[in-house]
Protein backbone atom coordinates (compact mmCIF):
# COMPACT_ATOMS: atom_id res chain seq x y z
CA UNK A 1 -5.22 65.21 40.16
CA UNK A 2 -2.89 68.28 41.64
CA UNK A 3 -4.13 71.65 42.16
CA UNK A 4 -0.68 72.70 40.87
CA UNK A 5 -1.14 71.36 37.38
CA UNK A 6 -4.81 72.84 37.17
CA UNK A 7 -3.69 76.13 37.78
CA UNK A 8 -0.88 75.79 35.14
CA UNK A 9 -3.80 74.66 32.94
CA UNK A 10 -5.57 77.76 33.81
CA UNK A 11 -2.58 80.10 33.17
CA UNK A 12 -2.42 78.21 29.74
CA UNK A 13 -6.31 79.57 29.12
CA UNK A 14 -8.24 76.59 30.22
CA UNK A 15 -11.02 77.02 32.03
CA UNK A 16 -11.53 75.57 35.68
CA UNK A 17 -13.99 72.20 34.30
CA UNK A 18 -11.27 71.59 30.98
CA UNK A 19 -8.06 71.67 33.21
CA UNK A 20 -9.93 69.22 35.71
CA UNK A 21 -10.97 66.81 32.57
CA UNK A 22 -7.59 67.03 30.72
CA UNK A 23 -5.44 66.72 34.37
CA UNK A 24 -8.16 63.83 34.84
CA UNK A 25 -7.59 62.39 31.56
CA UNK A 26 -3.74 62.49 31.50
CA UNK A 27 -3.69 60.83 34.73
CA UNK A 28 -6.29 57.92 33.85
CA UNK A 29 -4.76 57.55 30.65
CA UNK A 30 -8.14 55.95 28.44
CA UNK A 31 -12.04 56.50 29.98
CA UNK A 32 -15.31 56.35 29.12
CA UNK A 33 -17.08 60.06 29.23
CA UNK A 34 -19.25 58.98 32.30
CA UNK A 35 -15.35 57.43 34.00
CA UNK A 36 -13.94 61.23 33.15
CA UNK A 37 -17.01 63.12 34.59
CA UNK A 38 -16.76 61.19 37.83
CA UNK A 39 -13.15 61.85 38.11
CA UNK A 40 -12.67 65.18 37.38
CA UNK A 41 -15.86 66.27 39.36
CA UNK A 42 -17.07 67.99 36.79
CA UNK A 43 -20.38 69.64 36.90
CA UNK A 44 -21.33 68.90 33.29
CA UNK A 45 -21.69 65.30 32.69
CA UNK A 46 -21.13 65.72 28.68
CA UNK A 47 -17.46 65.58 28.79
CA UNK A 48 -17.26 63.75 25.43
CA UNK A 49 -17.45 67.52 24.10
CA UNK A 50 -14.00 68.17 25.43
């Protein structure tokens, strides 16, 4: 995951946690929500709502 394509997520109106989960998810392709959380780093476990 690049910093530079989070921040262009941002700029698009994601917040910090989305643009970390979709940069996560475009990178890893498929994953399980649990796969996507520990990825990204998220701080909410419940990507699925994403």
């Amino acid at each position: 995951m690049t910093l530079k394509l989070i921040n262009n997520l941002q700029k698009l109106g994601f917040t910090e946690n989305e643009a970390k989960i979709y940069a996560s998810l475009v990178c890893i392709k498929m994953a399980t929500a649990r796969e996507i959380y520990e990825i990204s780093r998220s701080p909410d476990p419940r990507c699925t709502k994403f």
